[in-house]
Protein backbone atom coordinates (compact mmCIF):
# COMPACT_ATOMS: atom_id res chain seq x y z
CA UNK A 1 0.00 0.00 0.00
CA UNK A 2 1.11 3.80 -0.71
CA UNK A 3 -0.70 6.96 -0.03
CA UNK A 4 -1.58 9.45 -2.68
CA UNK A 5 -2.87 13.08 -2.08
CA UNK A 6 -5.16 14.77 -3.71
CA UNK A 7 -4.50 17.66 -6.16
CA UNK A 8 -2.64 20.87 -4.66
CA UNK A 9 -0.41 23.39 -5.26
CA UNK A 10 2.85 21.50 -4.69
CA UNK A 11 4.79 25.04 -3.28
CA UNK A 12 2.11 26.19 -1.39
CA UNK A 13 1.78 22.82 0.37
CA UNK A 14 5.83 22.97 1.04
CA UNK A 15 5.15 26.71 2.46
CA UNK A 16 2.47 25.72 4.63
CA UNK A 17 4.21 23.17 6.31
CA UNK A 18 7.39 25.52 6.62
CA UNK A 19 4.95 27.71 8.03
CA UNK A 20 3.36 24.51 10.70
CA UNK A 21 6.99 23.87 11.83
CA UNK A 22 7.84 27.88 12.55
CA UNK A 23 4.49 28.66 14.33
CA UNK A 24 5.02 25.32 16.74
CA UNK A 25 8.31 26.58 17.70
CA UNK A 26 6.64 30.51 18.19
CA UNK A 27 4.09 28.93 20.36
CA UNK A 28 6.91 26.73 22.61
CA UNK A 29 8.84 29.84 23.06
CA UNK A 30 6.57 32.44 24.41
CA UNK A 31 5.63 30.33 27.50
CA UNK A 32 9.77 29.21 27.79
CA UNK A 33 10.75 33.30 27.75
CA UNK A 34 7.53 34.34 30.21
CA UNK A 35 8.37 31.77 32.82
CA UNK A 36 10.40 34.21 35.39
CA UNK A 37 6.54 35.91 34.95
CA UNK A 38 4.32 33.48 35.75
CA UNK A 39 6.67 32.25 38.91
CA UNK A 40 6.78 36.04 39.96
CA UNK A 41 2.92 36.35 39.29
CA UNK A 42 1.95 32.92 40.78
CA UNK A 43 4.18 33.46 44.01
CA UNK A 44 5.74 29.69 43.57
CA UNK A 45 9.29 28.68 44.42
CA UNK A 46 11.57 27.01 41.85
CA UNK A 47 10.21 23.48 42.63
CA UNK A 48 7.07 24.63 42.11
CA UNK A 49 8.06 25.74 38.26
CA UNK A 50 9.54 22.01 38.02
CA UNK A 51 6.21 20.91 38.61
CA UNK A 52 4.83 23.02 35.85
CA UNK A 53 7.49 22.18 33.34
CA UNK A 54 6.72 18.38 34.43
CA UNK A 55 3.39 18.50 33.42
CA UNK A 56 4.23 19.86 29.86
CA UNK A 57 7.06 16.96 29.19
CA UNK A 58 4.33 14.61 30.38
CA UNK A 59 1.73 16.14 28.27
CA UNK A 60 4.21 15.67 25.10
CA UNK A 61 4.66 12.43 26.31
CA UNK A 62 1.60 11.52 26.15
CA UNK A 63 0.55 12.73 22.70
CA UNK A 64 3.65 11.53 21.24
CA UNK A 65 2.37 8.09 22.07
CA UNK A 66 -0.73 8.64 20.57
CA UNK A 67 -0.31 10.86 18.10
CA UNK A 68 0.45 8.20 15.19
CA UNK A 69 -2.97 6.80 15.95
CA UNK A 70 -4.47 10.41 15.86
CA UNK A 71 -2.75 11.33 12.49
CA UNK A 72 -3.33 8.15 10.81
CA UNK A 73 -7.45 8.82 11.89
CA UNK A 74 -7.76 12.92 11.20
CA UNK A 75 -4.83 12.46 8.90
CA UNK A 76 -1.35 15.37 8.76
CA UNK A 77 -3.93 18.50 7.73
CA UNK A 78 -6.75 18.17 10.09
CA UNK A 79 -4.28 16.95 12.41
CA UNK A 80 -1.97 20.09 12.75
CA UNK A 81 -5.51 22.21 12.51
CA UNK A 82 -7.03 21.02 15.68
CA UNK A 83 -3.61 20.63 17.59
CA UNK A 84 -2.75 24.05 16.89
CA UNK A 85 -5.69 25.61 17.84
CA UNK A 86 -6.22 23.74 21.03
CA UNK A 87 -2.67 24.73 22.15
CA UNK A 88 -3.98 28.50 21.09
CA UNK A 89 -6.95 28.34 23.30
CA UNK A 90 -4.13 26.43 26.34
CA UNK A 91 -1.66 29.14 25.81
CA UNK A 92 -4.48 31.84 26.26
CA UNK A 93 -4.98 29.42 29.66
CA UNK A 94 -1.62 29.77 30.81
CA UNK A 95 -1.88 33.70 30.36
CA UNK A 96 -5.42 33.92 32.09
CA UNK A 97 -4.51 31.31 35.05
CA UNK A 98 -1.52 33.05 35.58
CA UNK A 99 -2.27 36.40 35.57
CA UNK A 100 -6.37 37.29 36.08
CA UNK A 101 -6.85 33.96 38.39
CA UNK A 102 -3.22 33.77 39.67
CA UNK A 103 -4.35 29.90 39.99
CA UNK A 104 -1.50 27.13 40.15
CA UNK A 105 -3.64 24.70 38.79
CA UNK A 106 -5.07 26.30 36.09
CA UNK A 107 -1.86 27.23 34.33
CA UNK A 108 -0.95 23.37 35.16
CA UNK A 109 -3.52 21.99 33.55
CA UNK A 110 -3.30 24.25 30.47
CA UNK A 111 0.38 23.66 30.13
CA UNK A 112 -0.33 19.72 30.54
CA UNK A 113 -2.98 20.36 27.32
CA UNK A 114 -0.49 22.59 25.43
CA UNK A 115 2.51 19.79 25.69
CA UNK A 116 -0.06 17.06 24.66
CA UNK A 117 -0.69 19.53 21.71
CA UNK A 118 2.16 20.42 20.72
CA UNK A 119 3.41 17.05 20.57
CA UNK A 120 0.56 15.89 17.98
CA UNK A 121 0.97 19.05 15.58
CA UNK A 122 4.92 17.72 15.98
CA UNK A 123 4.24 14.16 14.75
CA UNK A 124 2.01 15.46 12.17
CA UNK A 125 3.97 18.33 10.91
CA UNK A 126 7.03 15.64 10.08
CA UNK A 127 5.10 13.50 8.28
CA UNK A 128 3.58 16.31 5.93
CA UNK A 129 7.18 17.10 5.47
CA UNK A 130 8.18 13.59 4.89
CA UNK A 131 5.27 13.92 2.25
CA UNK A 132 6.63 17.01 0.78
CA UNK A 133 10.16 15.70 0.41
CA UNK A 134 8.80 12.15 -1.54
CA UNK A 135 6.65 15.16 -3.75
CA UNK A 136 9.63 17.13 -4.13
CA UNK A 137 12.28 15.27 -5.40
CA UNK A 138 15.03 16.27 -2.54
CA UNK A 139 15.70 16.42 1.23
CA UNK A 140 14.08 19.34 2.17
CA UNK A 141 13.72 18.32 6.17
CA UNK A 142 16.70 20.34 7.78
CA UNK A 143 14.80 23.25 6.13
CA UNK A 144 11.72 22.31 7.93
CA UNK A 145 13.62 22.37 11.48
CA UNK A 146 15.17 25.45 10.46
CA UNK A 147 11.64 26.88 10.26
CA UNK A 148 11.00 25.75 14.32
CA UNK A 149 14.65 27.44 15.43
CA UNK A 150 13.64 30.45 13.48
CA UNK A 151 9.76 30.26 15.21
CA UNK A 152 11.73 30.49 18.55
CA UNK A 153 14.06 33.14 17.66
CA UNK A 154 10.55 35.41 17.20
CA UNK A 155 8.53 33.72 19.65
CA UNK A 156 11.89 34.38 22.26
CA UNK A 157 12.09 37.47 21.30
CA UNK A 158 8.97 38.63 21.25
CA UNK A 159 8.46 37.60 24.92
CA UNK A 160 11.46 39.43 25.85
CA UNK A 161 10.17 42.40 24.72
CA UNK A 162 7.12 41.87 26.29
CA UNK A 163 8.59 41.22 29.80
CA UNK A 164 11.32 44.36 29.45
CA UNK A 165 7.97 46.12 28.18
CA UNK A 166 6.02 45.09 31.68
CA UNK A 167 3.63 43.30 29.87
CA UNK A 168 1.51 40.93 31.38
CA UNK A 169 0.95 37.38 30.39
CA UNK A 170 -2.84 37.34 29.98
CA UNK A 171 -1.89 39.83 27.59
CA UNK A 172 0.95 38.29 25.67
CA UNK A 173 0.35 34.83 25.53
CA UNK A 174 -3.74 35.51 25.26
CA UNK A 175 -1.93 37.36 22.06
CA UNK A 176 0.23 34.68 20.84
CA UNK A 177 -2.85 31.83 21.46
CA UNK A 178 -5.14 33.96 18.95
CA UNK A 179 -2.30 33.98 16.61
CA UNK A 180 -2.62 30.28 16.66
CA UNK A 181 -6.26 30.19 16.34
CA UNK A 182 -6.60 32.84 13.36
CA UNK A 183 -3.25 31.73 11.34
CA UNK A 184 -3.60 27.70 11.56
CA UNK A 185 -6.74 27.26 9.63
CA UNK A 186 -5.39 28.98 6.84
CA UNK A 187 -2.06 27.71 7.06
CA UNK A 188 -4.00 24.14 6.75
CA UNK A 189 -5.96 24.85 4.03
CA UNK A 190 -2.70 24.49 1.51
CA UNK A 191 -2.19 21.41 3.20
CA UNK A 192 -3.85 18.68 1.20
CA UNK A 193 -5.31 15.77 2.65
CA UNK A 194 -4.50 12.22 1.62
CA UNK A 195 -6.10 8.80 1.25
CA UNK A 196 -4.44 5.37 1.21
CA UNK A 197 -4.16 3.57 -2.11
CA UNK A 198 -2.72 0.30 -2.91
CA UNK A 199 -0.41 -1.01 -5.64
CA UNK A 200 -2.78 -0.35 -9.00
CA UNK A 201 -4.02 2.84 -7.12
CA UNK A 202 -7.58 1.55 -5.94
CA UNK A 203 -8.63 2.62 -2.24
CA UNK A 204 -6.85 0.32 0.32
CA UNK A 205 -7.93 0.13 3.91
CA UNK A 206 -5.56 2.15 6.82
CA UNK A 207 -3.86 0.14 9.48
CA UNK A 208 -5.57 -1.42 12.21
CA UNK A 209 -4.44 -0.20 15.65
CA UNK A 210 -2.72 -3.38 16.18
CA UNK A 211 -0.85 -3.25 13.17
CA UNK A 212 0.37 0.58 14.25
CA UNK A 213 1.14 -0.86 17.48
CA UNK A 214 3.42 -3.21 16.20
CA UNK A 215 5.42 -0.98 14.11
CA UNK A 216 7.36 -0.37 18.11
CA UNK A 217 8.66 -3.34 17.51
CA UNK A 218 10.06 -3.09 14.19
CA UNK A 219 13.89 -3.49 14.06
CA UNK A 220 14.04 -0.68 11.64
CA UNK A 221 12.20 1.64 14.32
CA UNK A 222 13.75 0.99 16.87
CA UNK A 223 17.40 1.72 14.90
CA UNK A 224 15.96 4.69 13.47
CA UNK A 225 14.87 5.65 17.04
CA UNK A 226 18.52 4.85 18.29
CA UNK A 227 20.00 7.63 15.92
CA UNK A 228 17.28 9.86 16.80
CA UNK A 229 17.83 9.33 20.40
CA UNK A 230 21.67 9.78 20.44
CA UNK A 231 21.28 13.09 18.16
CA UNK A 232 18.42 14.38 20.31
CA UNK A 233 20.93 13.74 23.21
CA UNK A 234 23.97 15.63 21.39
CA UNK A 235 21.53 18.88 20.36
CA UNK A 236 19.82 19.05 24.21
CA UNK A 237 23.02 18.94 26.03
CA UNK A 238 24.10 21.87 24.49
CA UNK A 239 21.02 23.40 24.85
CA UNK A 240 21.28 22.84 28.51
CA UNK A 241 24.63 22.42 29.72
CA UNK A 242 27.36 23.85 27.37
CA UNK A 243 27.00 27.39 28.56
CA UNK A 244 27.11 26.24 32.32
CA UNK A 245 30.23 23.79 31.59
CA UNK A 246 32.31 26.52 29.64
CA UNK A 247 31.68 28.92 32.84
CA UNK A 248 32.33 26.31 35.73
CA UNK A 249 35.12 24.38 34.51
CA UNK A 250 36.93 26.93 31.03
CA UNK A 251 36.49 29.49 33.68
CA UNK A 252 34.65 31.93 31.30
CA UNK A 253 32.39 34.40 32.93
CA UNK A 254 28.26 34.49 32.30
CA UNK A 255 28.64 36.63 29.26
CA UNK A 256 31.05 34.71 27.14
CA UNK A 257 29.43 31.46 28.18
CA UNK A 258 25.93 32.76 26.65
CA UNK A 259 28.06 33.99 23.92
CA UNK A 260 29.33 30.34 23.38
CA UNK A 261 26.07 28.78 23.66
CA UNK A 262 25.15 31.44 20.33
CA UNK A 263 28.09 29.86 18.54
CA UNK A 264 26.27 26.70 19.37
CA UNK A 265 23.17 27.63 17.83
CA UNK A 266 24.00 29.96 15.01
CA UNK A 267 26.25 26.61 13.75
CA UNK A 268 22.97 24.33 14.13
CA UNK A 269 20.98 26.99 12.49
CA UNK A 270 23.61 26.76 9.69
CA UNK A 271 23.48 22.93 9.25
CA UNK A 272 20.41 22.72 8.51
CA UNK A 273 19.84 25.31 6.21
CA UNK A 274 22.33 24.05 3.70
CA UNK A 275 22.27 20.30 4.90
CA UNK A 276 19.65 19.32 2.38
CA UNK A 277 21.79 19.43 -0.67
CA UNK A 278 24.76 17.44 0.81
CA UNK A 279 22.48 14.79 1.81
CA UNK A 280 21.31 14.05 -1.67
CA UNK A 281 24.11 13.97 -2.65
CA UNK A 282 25.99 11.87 -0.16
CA UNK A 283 22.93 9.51 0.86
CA UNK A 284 21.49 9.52 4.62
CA UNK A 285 24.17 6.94 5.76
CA UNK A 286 26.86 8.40 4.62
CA UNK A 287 25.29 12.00 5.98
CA UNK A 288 24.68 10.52 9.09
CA UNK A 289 28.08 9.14 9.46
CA UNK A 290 29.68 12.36 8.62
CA UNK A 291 27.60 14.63 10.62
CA UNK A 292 28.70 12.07 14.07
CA UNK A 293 31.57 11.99 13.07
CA UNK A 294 31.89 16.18 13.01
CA UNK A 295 29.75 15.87 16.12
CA UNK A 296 31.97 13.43 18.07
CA UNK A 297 35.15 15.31 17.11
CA UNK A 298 33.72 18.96 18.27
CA UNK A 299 32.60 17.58 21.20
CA UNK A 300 36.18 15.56 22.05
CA UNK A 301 37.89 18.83 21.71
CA UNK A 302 35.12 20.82 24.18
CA UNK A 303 35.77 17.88 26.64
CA UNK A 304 39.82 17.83 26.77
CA UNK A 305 41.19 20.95 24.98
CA UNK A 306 41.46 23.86 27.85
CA UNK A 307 42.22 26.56 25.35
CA UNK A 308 38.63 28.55 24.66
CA UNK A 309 39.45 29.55 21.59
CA UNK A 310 40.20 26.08 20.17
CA UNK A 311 37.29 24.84 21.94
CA UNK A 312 34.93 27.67 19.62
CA UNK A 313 36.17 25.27 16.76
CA UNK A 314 35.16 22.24 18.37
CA UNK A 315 31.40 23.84 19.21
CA UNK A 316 31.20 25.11 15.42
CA UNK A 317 31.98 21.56 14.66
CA UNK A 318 29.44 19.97 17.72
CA UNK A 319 27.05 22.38 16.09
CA UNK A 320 27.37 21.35 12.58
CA UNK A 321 27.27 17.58 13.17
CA UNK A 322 24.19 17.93 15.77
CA UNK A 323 22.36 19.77 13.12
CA UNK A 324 21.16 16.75 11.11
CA UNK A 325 20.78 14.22 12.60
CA UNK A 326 16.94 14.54 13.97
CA UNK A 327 15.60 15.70 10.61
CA UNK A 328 17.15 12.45 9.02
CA UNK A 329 15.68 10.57 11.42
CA UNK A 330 12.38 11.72 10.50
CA UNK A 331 12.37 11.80 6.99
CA UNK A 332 13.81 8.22 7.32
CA UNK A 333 10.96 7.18 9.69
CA UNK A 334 8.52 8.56 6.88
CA UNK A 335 9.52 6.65 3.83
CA UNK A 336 6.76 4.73 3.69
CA UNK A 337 3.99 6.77 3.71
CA UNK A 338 1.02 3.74 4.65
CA UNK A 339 3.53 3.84 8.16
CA UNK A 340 4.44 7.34 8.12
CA UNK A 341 2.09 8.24 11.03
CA UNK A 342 2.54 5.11 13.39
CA UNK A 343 6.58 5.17 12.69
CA UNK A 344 7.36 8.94 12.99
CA UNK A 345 5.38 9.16 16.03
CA UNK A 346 7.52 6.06 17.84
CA UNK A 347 10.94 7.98 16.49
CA UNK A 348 9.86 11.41 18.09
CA UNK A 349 9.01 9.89 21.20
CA UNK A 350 12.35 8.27 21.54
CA UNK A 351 14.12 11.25 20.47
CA UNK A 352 12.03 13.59 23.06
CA UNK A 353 12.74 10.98 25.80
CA UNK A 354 16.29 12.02 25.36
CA UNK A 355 15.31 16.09 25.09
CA UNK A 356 13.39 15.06 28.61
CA UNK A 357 15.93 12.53 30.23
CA UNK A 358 19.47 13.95 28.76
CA UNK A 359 19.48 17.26 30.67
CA UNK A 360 19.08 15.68 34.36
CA UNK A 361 21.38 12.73 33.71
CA UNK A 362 24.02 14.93 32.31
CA UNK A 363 23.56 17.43 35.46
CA UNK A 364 23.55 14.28 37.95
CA UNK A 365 26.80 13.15 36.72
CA UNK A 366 28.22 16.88 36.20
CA UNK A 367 27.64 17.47 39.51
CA UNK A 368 29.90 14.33 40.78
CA UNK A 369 32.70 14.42 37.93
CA UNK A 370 32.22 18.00 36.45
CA UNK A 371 29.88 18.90 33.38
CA UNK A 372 32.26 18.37 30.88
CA UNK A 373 33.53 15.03 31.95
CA UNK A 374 29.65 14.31 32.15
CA UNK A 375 29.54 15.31 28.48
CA UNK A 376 31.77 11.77 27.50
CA UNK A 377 27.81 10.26 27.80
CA UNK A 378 26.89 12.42 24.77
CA UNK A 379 29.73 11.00 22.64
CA UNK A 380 28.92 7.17 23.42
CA UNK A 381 25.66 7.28 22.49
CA UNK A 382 27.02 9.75 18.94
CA UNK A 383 28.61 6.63 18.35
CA UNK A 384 25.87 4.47 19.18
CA UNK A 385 23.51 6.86 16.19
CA UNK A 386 27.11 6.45 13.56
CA UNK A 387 26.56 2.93 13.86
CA UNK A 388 22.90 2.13 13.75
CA UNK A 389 23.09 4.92 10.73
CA UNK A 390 22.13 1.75 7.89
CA UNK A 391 18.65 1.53 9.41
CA UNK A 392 18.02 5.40 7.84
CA UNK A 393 19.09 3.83 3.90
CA UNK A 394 16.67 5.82 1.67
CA UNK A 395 14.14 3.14 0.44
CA UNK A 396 14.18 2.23 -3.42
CA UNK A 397 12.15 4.72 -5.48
CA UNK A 398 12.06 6.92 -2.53
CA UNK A 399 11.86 10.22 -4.89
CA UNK A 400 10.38 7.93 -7.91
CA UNK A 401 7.38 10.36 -7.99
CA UNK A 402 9.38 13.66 -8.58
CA UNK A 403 9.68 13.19 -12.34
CA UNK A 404 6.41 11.26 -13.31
CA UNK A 405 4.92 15.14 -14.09
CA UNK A 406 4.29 16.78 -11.10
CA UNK A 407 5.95 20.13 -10.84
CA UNK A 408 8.72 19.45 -8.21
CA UNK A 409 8.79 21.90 -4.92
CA UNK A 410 10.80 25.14 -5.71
C-alpha cells in the first residue's frame, strides 16, 4: 500500500508546512521566555516551576504516544488544525490562570494540554514534510527544522520584549494563542489531505491499531529511534549544559558562556539550512556518518582541549554535526507513507525521551565528575547513532514520484 494526495499546489503545500513547523516553535517559546513571569505572578518557588514544566514533558509524552494513531485517523492536515488551535486556546490558559486567576492549577492543567498539543501538531507536521520531500524530489527536512529554530528566535524574542515592556501574560500569551487560532486554519488549508491507495491505485484500507502498534517493535524503528535518540541527546546537552560547563570548569564568565552557547546555535541553524543538498548527494548513511563523526570530534575537543578559543572550533563543529541528525531521522521514519504516522510518532518519542531525560542525567553526573567530563555520555551514544546509521538507507524509489509530471517543490 502507498498513499496518494489529492491535487494541490505543490509550493504552497511545502510553504504551509514551513509555516506549521515555525508557528510550533513561536508557540513553545513564548511560555519558555515568560516563565520568570508566571513564577513572579503565581508566588511559587523554583520546585514549584519544576512541577509546571513536568506536566508539559508529560503532556508531550503523552501525545507523542498517541499521536500516530491520531494522524493516521484525522490524517497530517486536520491533524496540525485542531492541535494548533487547542494549544492557542491552552496558551491563552496559561496567560489567564496566571495572571487574572493567579491559579497554580489552572496554568498546570493548560500547560499539561499545550505539551499534549504540541506534541501531535509535531508528529504530524514531520510527516507532511516527509510527504513534501517524496513530492519534491530532494531532502528538504533540515529546512523544515530550520523553520521551528527560526519560530523560537521570534517567539523568544517577542516575549522578551514583552517582559522588558512590563507586559503581562494574559496579555501576551492571550496574544500569541489567537495567533494560533486565526493563522492555523489557513495555514492548513494548503495542506492537502491524503487517502491510502494500494499497488494499481484503488482505495486500500488504513492500518488497524494493532498493526500501528506493532510498528514499536520493528527493528528498523527501533534503529531509526537509536539515531534519533543519540542526536536528540547531542543537540539538548548543548542546549542545557554547554553554557554552564564553559563557565564552571573553562572558567569563562556568564557573558562569554551565553556567547558560546550562540556559537552553538548559530552553527545548528547553519546545518540545517544548507544540509539538504549534501544529503542528496551523499545519501542519509553516509550524511549521518559524517555529521557524528563532526559531532563526536567537536565535542572531544570541548571535553579535553582547555584553550577557549580552540574549543569555539570544536562547538562550530558539535554544532554542525548535531544539526542533522533529527531531521534524518524523520524523513527516514517517513519513507513509507502507509507507516508514516505510526513510525514517525515512535521515532519522536524516543528522540524527546532524550530532550526530557538527557538534561538531568548529564547534570547528575556533572555534579559528581564535572559537566564536561559528564559530556563523555553524549559522545557514546554519537557513536551508538554512527553505527545504527544503515537503518536510515533511503528506500528504493524513494523520490520515484518527482519526475512522473508533477511540478517538483521550488
Amino acid at each position: 500500500m502507498t498513499t496518494t494526495t489529492r491535487p494541490a499546489r505543490p509550493t504552497a503545500w511545502r510553504n504551509a508546512v514551513f509555516a506549521a513547523f515555525a508557528l510550533n516553535g513561536f508557540g513553545i517559546s513564548a511560555w519558555v521566555a515568560r516563565i520568570p513571569s508566571v513564577r513572579d505572578h503565581l508566588h511559587i518557588t523554583v520546585g514549584e516551576v519544576g512541577i509546571l514544566i513536568f506536566g508539559l514533558a508529560l503532556g508531550s509524552v503523552v501525545g507523542l504516544v498517541l499521536a500516530g494513531h491520531i494522524v493516521h485517523w484525522l490524517g497530517g492536515r486536520q491533524s496540525i488544525r485542531i492541535s494548533l488551535i487547542v494549544a492557542g486556546v491552552a496558551l491563552a490558559g496559561i496567560g489567564f490562570g496566571t495572571t487574572v486567576l493567579s491559579n497554580f492549577v489552572v496554568v498546570l492543567v493548560s500547560l499539561t494540554l499545550y505539551g499534549f498539543c504540541s506534541a501531535i501538531c509535531d508528529v504530524a507536521m514531520n510527516v507532511e514534510g516527509a510527504a513534501v520531500e517524496q513530492k519534491s524530489g530532494r531532502t528538504i527536512m533540515p529546512l523544515f527544522h530550520a523553520c521551528w529554530s527560526l519560530g523560537t528566535v521570534i517567539g523568544a524574542g517577542i516575549g522578551s520584549a514583552a517582559a522588558f515592556a512590563g507586559i503581562d501574560p494574559v496579555w501576551h500569551l492571550g496574544a500569541v494563542g489567537v495567533l494560533l487560532i486565526v493563522a492555523v486554519p489557513i495555514v492548513a488549508r494548503f495542506i492537502p489531505d491524503a487517502e491510502h491507495v494500494d499497488a494499481v491505485g484503488a482505495p486500500a484500507a488504513p492500518l488497524t491499531f494493532a498493526q500501528r502498534m506493532a510498528i514499536w517493535l520493528e527493528p528498523r524503528t527501533l534503529l531509526i529511534g537509536l539515531i534519533v535518540l543519540g542526536m536528540a541527546f547531542t543537540e539538548g546537552s548543548a542546549n542545557d549544559w554547554l553554557a554552564l560547563a564553559m563557565v564552571d570548569d573553562r572558567h569563562v564568565d556568564n557573558g562569554q558562556g551565553a556567547l558560546l552557547f550562540g556559537v552553538f546555535t548559530v552553527s545548528m541553524t547553519i546545518g540545517r539550512v544548507v544540509g539538504g543538498p549534501l544529503i542528496d548527494r551523499l545519501g542519509r548513511v553516509v550524511a549521518l556518518r559524517l555529521s557524528g563523526a563532526a559531532a563526536a570530534v567537536g565535542l572531544a575537543v570541548v571535553i579535553l582541549v582547555p584553550s577557549v578559543p580552540v574549543a569555539v572550533v570544536g562547538i562550530v563543529l558539535w554544532g554542525l554535526g548535531a544539526s542533522l541528525g533529527f531531521p534524518m531521522g524523520m524523513s527516514a521514519a517517513g519513507d513509507d507513507p502507509t507507516r508514516a504516522a505510526a513510525r514517525v510518532s515512535a521515532v519522536a518519542t524516543i528522540g524527546y525521551v532524550a530532550f526530557l531525560v538527557g538534561p538531568p542525567v548529564i547534570g547528575f553526573v556533572g555534579d559528581r565528575i564535572g559537566l564536561l567530563n559528564a559530556l563523555w555520555i553524549v559522545l557514546v551514544l554519537i557513536i551508538i547513532a554512527v553505527l545504527a546509521a544503515p537503518a536510515a538507507r533511503e528506500r528504493a524509489g524513494r523520490f520515484a514520484r518527482a519526475g512522473s509530471g508533477d511540478s517538483p517543490l521550488t
